[in-house]
Protein backbone atom coordinates (compact mmCIF):
# COMPACT_ATOMS: atom_id res chain seq x y z
CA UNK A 1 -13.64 -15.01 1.18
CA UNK A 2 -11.39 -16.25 -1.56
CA UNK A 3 -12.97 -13.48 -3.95
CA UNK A 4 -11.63 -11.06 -1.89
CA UNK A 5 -9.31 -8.54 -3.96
CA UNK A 6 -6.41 -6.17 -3.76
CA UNK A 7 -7.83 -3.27 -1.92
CA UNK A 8 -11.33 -4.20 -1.34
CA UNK A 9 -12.47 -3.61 1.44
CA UNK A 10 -13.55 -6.55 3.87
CA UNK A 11 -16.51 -5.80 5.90
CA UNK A 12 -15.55 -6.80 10.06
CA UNK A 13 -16.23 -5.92 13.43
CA UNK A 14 -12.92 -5.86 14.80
CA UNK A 15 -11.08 -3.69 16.64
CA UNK A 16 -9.20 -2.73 13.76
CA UNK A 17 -12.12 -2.15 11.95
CA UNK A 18 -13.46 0.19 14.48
CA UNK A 19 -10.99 2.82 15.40
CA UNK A 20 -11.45 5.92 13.71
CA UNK A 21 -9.66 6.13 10.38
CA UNK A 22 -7.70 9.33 11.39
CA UNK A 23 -6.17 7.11 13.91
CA UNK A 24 -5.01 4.35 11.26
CA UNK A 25 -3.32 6.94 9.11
CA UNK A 26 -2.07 8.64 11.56
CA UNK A 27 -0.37 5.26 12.89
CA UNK A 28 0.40 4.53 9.25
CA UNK A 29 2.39 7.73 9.08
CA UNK A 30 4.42 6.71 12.60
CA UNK A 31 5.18 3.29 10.81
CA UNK A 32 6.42 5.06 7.61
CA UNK A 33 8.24 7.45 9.43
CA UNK A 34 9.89 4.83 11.63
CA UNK A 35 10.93 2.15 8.78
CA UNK A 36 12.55 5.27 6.87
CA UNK A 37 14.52 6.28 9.13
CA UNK A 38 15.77 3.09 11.44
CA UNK A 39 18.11 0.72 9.73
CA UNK A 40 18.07 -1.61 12.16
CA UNK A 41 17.30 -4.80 11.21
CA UNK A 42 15.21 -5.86 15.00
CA UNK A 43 13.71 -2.59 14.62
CA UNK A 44 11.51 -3.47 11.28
CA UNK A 45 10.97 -6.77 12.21
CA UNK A 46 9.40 -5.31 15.73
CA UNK A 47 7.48 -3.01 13.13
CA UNK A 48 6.35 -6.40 10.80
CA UNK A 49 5.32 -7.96 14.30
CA UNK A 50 2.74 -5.68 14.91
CA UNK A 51 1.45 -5.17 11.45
CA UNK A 52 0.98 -9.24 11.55
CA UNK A 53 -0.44 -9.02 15.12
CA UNK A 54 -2.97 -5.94 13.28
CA UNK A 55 -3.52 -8.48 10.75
CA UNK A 56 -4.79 -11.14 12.37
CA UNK A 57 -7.05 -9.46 14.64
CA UNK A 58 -8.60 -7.76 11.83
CA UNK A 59 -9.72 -11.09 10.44
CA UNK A 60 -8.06 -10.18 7.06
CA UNK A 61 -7.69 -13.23 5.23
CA UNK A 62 -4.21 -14.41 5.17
CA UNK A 63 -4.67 -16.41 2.01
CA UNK A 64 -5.62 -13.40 0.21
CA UNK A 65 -3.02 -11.64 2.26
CA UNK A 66 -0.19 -14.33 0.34
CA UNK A 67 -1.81 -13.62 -2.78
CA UNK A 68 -1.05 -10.34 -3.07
CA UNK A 69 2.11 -11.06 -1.54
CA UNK A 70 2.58 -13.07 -4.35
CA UNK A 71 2.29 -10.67 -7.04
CA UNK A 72 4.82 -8.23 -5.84
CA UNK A 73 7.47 -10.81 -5.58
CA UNK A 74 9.91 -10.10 -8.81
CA UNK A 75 9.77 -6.34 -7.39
CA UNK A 76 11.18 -7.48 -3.77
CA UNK A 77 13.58 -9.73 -5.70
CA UNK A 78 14.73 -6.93 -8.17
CA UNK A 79 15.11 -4.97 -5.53
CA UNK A 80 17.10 -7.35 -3.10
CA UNK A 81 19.57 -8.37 -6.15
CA UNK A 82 20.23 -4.41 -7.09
CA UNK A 83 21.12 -4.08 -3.44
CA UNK A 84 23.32 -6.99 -2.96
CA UNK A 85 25.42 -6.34 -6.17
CA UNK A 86 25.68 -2.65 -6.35
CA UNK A 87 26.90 -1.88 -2.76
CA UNK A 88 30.50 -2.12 -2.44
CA UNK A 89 31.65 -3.95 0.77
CA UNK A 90 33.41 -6.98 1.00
CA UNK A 91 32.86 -9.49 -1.26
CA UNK A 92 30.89 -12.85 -0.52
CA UNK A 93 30.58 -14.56 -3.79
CA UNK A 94 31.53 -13.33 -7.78
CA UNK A 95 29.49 -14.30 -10.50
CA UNK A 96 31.52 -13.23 -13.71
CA UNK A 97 32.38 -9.32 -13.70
CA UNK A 98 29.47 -9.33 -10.71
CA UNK A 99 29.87 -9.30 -6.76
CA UNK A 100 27.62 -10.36 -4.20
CA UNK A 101 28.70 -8.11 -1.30
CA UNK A 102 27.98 -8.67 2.20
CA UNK A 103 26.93 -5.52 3.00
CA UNK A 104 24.99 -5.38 -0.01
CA UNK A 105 23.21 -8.37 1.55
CA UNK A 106 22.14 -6.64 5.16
CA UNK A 107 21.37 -3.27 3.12
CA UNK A 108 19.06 -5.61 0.41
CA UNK A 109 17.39 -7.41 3.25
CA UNK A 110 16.58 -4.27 5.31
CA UNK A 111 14.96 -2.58 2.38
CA UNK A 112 13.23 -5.62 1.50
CA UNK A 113 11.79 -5.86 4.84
CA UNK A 114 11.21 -2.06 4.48
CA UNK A 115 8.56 -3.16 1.27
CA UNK A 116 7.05 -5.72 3.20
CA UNK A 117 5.52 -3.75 5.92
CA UNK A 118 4.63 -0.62 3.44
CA UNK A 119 2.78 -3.37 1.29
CA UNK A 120 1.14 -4.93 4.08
CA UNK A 121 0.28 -1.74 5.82
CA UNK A 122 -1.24 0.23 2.98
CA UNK A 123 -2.95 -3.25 2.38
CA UNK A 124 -4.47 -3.32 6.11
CA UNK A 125 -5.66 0.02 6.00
CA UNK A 126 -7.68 -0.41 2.99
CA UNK A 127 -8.91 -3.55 4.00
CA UNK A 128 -10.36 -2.12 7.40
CA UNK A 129 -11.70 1.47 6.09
CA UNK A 130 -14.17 2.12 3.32
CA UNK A 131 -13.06 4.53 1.33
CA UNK A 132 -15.31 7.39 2.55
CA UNK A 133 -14.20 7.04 6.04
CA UNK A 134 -10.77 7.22 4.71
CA UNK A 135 -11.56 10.18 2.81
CA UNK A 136 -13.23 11.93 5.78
CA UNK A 137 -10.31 10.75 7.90
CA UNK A 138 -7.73 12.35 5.32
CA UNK A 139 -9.61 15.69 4.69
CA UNK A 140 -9.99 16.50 8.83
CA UNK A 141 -5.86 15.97 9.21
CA UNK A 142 -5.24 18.25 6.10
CA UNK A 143 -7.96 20.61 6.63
CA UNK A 144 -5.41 23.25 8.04
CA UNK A 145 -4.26 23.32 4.53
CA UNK A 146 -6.93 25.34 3.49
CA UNK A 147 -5.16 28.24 5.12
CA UNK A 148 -2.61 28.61 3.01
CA UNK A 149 -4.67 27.86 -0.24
CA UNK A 150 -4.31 24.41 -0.70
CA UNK A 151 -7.63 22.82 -1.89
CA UNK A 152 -7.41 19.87 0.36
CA UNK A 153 -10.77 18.70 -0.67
CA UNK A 154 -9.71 17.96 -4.54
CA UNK A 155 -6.65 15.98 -3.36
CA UNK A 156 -8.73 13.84 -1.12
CA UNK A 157 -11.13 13.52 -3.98
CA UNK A 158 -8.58 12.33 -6.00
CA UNK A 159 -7.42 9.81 -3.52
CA UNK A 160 -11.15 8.36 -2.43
CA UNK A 161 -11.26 8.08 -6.43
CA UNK A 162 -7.95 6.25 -6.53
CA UNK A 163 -8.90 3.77 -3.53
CA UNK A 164 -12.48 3.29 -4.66
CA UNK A 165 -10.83 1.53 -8.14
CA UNK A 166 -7.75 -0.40 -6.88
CA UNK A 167 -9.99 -3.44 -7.29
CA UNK A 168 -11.73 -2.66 -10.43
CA UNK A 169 -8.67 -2.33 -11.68
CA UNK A 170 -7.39 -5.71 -10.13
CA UNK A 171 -10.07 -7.24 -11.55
CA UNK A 172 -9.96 -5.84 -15.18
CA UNK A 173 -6.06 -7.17 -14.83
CA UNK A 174 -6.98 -10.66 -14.32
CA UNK A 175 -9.70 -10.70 -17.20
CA UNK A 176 -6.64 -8.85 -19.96
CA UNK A 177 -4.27 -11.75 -18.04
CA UNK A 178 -6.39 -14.50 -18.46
CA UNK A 179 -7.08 -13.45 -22.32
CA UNK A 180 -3.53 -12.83 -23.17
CA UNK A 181 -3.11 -16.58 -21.79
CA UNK A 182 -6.05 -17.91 -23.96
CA UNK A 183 -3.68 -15.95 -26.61
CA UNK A 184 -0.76 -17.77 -25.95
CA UNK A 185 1.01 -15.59 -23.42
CA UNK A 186 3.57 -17.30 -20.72
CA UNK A 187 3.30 -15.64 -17.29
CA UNK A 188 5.06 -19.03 -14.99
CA UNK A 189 8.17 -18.78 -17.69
CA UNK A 190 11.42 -19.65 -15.86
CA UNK A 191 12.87 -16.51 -17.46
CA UNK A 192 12.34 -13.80 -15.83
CA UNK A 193 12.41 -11.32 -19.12
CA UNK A 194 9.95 -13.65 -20.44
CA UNK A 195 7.81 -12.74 -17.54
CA UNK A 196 8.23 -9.17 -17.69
CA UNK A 197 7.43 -9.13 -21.47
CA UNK A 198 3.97 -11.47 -21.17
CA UNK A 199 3.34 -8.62 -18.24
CA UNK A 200 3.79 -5.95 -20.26
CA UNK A 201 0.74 -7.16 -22.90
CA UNK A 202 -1.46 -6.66 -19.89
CA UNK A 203 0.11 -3.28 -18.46
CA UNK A 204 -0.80 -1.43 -21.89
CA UNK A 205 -4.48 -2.15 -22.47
CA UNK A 206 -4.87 -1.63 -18.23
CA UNK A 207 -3.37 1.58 -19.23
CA UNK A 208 -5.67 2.23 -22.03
CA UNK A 209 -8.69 1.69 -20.19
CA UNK A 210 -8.06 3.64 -17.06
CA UNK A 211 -7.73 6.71 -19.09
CA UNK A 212 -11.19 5.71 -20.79
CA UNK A 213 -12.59 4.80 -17.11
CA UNK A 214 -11.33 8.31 -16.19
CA UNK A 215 -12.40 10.13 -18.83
CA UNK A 216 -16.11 8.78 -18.54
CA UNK A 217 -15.66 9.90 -14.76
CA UNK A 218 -14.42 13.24 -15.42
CA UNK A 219 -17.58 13.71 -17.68
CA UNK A 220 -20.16 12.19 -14.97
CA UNK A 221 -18.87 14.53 -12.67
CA UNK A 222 -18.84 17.84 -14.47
CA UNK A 223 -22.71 16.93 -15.96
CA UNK A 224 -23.65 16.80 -11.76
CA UNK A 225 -21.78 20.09 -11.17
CA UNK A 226 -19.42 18.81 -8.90
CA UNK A 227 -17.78 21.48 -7.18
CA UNK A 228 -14.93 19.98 -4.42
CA UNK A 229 -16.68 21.61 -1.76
CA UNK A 230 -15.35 20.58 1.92
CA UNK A 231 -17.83 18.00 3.46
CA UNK A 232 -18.16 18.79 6.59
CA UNK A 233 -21.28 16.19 7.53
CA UNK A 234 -18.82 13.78 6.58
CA UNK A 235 -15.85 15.13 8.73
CA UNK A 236 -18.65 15.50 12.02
CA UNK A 237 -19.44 11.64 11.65
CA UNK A 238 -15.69 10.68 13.19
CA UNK A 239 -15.06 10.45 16.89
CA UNK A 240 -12.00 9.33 18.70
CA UNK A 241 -12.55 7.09 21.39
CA UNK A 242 -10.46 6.13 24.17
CA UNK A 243 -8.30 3.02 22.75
CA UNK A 244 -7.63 5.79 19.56
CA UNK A 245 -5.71 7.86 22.22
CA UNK A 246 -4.23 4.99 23.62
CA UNK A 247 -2.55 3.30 20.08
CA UNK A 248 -1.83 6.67 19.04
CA UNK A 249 0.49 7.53 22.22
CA UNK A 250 1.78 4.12 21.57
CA UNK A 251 2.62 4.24 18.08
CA UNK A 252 4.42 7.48 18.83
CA UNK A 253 6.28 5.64 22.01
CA UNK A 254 7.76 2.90 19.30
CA UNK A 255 8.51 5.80 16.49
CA UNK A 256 10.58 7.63 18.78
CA UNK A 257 12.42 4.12 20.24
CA UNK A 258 13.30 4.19 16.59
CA UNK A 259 14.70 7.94 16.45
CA UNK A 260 16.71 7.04 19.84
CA UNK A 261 17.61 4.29 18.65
């Protein structure tokens, strides 16, 4: 279980696991909707209550959980410090020509906590849906689309695609990092620039050979005369059952809380 990566999905019979993915995006959507456009602080943390609660029934890992936790940490503190100097308000504290304000503080904080549950709910869905179900789940809700032109099945395509490589490319990340540290490369520097710059040595060549990995896709698909036709085998496989109905109405009970609130 500690091999588990960034987006791979974990095999489980839970709950979680078994509701039809329509209904986890769907709820996904609710949550994204509600954390956008609530800034009350109880509010989110309600919203990171039930992701955790999700979590834990899944049987996600929470090590792995805090790993990748872990690696999004300078963003959540860029973000938090941007917040907290930028606002105007009253001040707290002045660091030379800079002031910590305290509404920068509550504003920081709530879009912190606003990261934390997108991160761990994007991270929960992938862990509990393979990526055709998600696929199949994403091309029935945008299939009225189609009327209007929009060839739903290439953008879910290109999202299955997307999914299906998050941990390849994870992976691929940690073999350039752990080369560029055989090479002499700091990434637990004290300085945060440092950081960034040792970081950047392994965002270029990750770069570089995604648009190689894509390339050699693009090529296997064309030489199989792939054609982005919709699949509708796929889309007859999903079935709602009766809890479905039930978190759905009850997602949509806490999203419009929100709104009211």
């Amino acid at each position: 279980m500690n091999d588990i990566k960034l987006g791979q999905y974990v095999h489980g019979n839970s709950l979680i696991h078994s509701l039809d993915p329509r209904t986890k995006i769907i709820c996904c959507t609710f949550i994204v909707i509600g954390i956008l456009s609530s800034h009350n602080f109880w509010y989110l943390l309600a919203f990171l209550g039930l992701i955790l609660v999700a979590i834990k029934y899944s049987g996600t890992p929470l090590s792995s959980i805090w790993r990748s936790m872990r690696g999004i940490r300078y963003l959540l503190l860029i973000t938090f410090l941007f917040q907290a100097v930028l606002t105007q308000g009253e001040a707290v504290f002045q660091v030379g020509a800079l002031s910590v304000t305290r509404e920068g503080v509550v504003i920081g904080l709530i879009n912190l906590l606003r990261l934390v549950i997108l991160f761990l709910g994007s991270i929960l869905l992938l862990m509990t849906t393979t990526p055709m179900k998600l696929s199949a789940g994403l091309e029935f809700l945008l299939l009225p689309l189609n009327k209007i032109k929009i060839p739903v099945q290439y953008f879910t395509t290109i999202i299955s695609i997307a999914f299906r490589f998050i941990p390849t490319l994870v992976e691929e990340s940690l073999s350039i990092k752990d080369a560029q540290r055989s090479r002499g490369a700091r990434f637990d520097s004290p300085k945060i620039l440092s950081n960034l710059k040792s970081y950047l040595a392994i965002l270029i060549p990750l770069l570089a050979s995604s648009m190689l990995r894509a390339e050699d896709l693009a090529e296997a698909m064309d030489s199989r005369c792939y054609g982005g036709n919709p699949n509708q085998y796929r889309m007859r496989t999903l079935k709602y059952d009766r809890v479905d109905i039930y978190l759905i109405i009850f997602m949509a009970i806490v999203l419009l809380a929100g709104l009211l609130i």
